[in-house]
N, C-alpha and C. Protein backbone atom coordinates (compact mmCIF):
# COMPACT_ATOMS: atom_id res chain seq x y z
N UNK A 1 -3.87 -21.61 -6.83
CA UNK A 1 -3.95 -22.02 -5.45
C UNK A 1 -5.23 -21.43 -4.87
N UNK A 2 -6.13 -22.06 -4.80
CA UNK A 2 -7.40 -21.63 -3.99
C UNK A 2 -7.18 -22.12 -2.30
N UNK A 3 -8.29 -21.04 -2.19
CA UNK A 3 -8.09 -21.25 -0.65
C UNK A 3 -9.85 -20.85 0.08
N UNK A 4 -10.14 -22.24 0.95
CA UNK A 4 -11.22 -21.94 1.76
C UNK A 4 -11.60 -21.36 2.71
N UNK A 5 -12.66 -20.59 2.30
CA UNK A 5 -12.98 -19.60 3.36
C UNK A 5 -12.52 -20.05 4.72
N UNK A 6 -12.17 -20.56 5.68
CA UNK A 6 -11.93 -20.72 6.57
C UNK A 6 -10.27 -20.59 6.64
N UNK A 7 -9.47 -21.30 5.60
CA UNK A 7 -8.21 -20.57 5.60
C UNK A 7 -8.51 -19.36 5.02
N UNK A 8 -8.85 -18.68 4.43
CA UNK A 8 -8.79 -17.37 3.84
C UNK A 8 -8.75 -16.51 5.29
N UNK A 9 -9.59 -16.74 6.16
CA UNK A 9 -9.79 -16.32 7.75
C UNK A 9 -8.52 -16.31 8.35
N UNK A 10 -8.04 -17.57 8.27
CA UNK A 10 -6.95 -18.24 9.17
C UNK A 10 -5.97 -16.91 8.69
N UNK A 11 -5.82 -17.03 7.66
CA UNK A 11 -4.48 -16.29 6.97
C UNK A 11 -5.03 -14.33 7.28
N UNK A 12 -5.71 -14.47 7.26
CA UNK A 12 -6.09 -12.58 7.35
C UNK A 12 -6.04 -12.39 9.29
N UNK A 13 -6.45 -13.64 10.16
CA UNK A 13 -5.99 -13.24 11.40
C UNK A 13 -4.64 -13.12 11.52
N UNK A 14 -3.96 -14.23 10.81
CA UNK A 14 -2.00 -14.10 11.05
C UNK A 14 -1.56 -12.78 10.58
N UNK A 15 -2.06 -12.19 9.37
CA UNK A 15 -1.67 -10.89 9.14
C UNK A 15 -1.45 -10.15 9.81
N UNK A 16 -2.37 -10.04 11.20
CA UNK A 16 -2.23 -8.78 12.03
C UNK A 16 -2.06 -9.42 13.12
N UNK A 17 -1.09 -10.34 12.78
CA UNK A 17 0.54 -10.36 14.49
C UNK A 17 1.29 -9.88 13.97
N UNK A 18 1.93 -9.70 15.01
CA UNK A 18 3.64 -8.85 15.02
C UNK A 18 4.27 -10.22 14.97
N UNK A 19 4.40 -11.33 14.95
CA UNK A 19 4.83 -12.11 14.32
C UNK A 19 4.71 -12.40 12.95
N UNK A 20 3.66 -12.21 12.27
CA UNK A 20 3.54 -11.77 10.76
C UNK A 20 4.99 -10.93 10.22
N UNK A 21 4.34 -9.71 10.70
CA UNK A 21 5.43 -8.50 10.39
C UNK A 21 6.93 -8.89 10.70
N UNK A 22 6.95 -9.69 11.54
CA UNK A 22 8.75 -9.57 12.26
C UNK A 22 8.74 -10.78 10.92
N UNK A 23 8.08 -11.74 10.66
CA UNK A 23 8.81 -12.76 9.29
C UNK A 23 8.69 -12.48 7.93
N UNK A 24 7.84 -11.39 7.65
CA UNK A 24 7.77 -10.31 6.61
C UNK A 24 9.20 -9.61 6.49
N UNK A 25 9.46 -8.79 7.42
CA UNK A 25 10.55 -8.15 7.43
C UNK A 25 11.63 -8.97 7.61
N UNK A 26 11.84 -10.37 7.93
CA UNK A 26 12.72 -11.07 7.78
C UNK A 26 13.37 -11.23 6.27
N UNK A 27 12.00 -12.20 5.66
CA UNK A 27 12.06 -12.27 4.12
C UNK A 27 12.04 -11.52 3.10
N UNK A 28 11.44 -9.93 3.44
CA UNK A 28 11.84 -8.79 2.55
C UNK A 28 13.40 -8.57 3.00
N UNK A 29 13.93 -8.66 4.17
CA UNK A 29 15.70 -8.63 4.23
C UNK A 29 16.50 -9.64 3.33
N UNK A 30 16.16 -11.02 3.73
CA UNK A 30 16.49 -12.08 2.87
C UNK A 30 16.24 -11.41 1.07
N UNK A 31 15.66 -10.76 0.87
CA UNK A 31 15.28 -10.72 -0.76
C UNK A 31 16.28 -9.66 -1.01
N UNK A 32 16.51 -8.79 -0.25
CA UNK A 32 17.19 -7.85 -0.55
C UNK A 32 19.11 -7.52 -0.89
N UNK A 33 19.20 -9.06 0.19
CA UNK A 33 20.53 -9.39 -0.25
C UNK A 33 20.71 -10.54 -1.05
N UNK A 34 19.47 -11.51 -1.67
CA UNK A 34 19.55 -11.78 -2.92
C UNK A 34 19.99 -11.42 -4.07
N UNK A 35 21.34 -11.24 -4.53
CA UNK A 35 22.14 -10.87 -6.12
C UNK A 35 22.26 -11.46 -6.68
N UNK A 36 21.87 -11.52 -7.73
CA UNK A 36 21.68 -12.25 -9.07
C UNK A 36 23.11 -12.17 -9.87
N UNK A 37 23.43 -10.94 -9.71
CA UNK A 37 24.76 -10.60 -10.47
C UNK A 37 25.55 -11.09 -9.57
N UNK A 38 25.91 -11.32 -8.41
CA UNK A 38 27.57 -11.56 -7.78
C UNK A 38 27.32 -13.57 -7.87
N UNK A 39 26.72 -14.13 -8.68
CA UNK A 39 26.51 -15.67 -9.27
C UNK A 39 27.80 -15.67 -10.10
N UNK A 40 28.27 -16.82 -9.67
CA UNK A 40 29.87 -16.86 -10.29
C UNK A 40 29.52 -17.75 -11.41
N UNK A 41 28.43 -18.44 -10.73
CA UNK A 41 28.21 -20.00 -11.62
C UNK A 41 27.06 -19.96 -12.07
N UNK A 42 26.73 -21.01 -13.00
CA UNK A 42 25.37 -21.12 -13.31
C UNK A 42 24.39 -21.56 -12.68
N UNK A 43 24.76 -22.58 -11.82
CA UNK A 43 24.20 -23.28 -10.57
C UNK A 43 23.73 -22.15 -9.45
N UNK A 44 24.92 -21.29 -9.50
CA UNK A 44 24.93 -20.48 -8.64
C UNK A 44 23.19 -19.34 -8.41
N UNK A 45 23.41 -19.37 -10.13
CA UNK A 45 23.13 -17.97 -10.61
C UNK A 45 20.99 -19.06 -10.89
N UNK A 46 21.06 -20.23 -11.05
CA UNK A 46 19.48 -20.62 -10.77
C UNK A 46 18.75 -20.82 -9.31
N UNK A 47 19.88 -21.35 -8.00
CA UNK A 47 19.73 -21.47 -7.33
C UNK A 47 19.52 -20.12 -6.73
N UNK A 48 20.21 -18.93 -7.00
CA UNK A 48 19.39 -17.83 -6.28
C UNK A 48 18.42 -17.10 -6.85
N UNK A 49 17.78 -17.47 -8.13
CA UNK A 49 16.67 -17.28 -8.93
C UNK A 49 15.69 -17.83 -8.40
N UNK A 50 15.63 -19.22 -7.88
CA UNK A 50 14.79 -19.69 -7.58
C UNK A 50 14.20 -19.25 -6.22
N UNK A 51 15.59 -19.06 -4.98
CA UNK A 51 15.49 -18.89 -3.84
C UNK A 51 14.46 -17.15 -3.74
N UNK A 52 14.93 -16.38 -4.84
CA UNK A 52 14.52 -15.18 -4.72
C UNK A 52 12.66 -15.45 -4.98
N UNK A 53 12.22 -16.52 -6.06
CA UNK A 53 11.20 -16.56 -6.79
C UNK A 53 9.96 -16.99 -5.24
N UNK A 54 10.78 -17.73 -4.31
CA UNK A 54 10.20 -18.11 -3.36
C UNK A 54 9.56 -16.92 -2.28
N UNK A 55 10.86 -16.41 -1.98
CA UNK A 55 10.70 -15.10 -1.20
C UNK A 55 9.84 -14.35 -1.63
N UNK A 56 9.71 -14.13 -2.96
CA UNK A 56 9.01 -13.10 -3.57
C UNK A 56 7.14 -13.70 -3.28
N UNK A 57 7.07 -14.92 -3.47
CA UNK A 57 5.71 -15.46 -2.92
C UNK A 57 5.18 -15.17 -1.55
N UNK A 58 6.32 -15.62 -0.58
CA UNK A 58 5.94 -15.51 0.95
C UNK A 58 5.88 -13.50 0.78
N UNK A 59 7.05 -12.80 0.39
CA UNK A 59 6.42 -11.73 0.29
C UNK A 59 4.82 -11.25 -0.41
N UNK A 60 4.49 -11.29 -0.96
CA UNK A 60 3.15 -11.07 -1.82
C UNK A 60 2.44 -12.06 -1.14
N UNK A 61 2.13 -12.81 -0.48
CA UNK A 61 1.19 -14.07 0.24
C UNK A 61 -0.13 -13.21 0.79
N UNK A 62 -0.04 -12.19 1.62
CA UNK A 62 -0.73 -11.19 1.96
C UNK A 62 -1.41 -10.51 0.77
N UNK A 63 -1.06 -10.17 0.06
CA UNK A 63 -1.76 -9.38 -1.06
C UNK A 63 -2.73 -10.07 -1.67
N UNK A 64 -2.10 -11.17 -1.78
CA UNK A 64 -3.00 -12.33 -2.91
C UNK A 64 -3.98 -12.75 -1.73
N UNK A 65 -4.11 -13.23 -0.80
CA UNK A 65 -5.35 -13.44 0.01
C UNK A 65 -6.07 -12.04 0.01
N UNK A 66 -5.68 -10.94 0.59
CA UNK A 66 -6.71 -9.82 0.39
C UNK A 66 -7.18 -9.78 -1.50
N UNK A 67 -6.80 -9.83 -2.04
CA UNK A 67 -7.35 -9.55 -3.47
C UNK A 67 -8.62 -10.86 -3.68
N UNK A 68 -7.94 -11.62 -3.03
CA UNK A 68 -9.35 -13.17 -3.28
C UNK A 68 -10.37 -12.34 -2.75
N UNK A 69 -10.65 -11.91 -1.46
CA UNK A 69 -11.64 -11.34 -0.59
C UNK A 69 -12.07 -10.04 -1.87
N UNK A 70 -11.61 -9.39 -2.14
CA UNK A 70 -11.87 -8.55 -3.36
C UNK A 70 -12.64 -8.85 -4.49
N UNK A 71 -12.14 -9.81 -5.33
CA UNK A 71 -12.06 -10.70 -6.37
C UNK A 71 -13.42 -10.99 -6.10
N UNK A 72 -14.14 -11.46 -4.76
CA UNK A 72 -14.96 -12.37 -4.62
C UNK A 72 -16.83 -11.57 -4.43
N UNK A 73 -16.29 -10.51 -3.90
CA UNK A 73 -17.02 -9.17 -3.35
C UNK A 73 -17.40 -8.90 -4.36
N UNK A 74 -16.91 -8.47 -5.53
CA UNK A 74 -17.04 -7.97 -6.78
C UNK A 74 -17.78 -9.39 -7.40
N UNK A 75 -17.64 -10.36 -7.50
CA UNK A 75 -18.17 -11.19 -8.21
C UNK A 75 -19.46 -11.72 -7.31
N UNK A 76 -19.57 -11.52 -6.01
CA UNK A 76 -20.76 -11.67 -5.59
C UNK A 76 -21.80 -11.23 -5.22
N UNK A 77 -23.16 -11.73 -5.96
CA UNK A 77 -24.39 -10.14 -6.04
C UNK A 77 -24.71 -9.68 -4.19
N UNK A 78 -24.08 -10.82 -3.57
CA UNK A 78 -25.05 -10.36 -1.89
C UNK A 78 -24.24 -8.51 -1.92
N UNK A 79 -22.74 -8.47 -2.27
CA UNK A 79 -21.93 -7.35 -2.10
C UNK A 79 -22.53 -6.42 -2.89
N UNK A 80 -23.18 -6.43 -4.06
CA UNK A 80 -23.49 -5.45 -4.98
C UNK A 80 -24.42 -4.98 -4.51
């Protein structure tokens, strides 16, 4: 998933609302009462695999845009 400098922007201003943080801490709650083990079923037991696999993206969403900005610094001579 690439992303253009101008969303790369977009997404590093949303970071620093408190609306960020309050749906961060939403979805790190949501992940946390994600159990894999109390799946009775098999259905049960992909459907909250998957649901968790999601959360786990919107969690990490932040990281992975700062690391592009990283990633990019390092690979570009103006930064060196």
């Amino acid at each position: 998933m690439g992303l253009t400098e101008r969303e790369e922007e977009q997404a590093r201003e949303m970071f620093m609302t408190s609306g960020w943080s309050a749906f961060i801490e939403q979805i790190e709650d949501q992940a946390d009462l994600c159990n894999l083990d109390a799946c009775t079923t098999l259905e049960d037991l992909w459907f909250n695999k998957g649901r968790l696999a999601v959360l786990r993206m919107l969690i990490n969403y932040e990281s992975y845009v700062k690391n592009l900005g990283e990633e990019e610094s390092e690979l570009d001579p103006i930064y060196q």
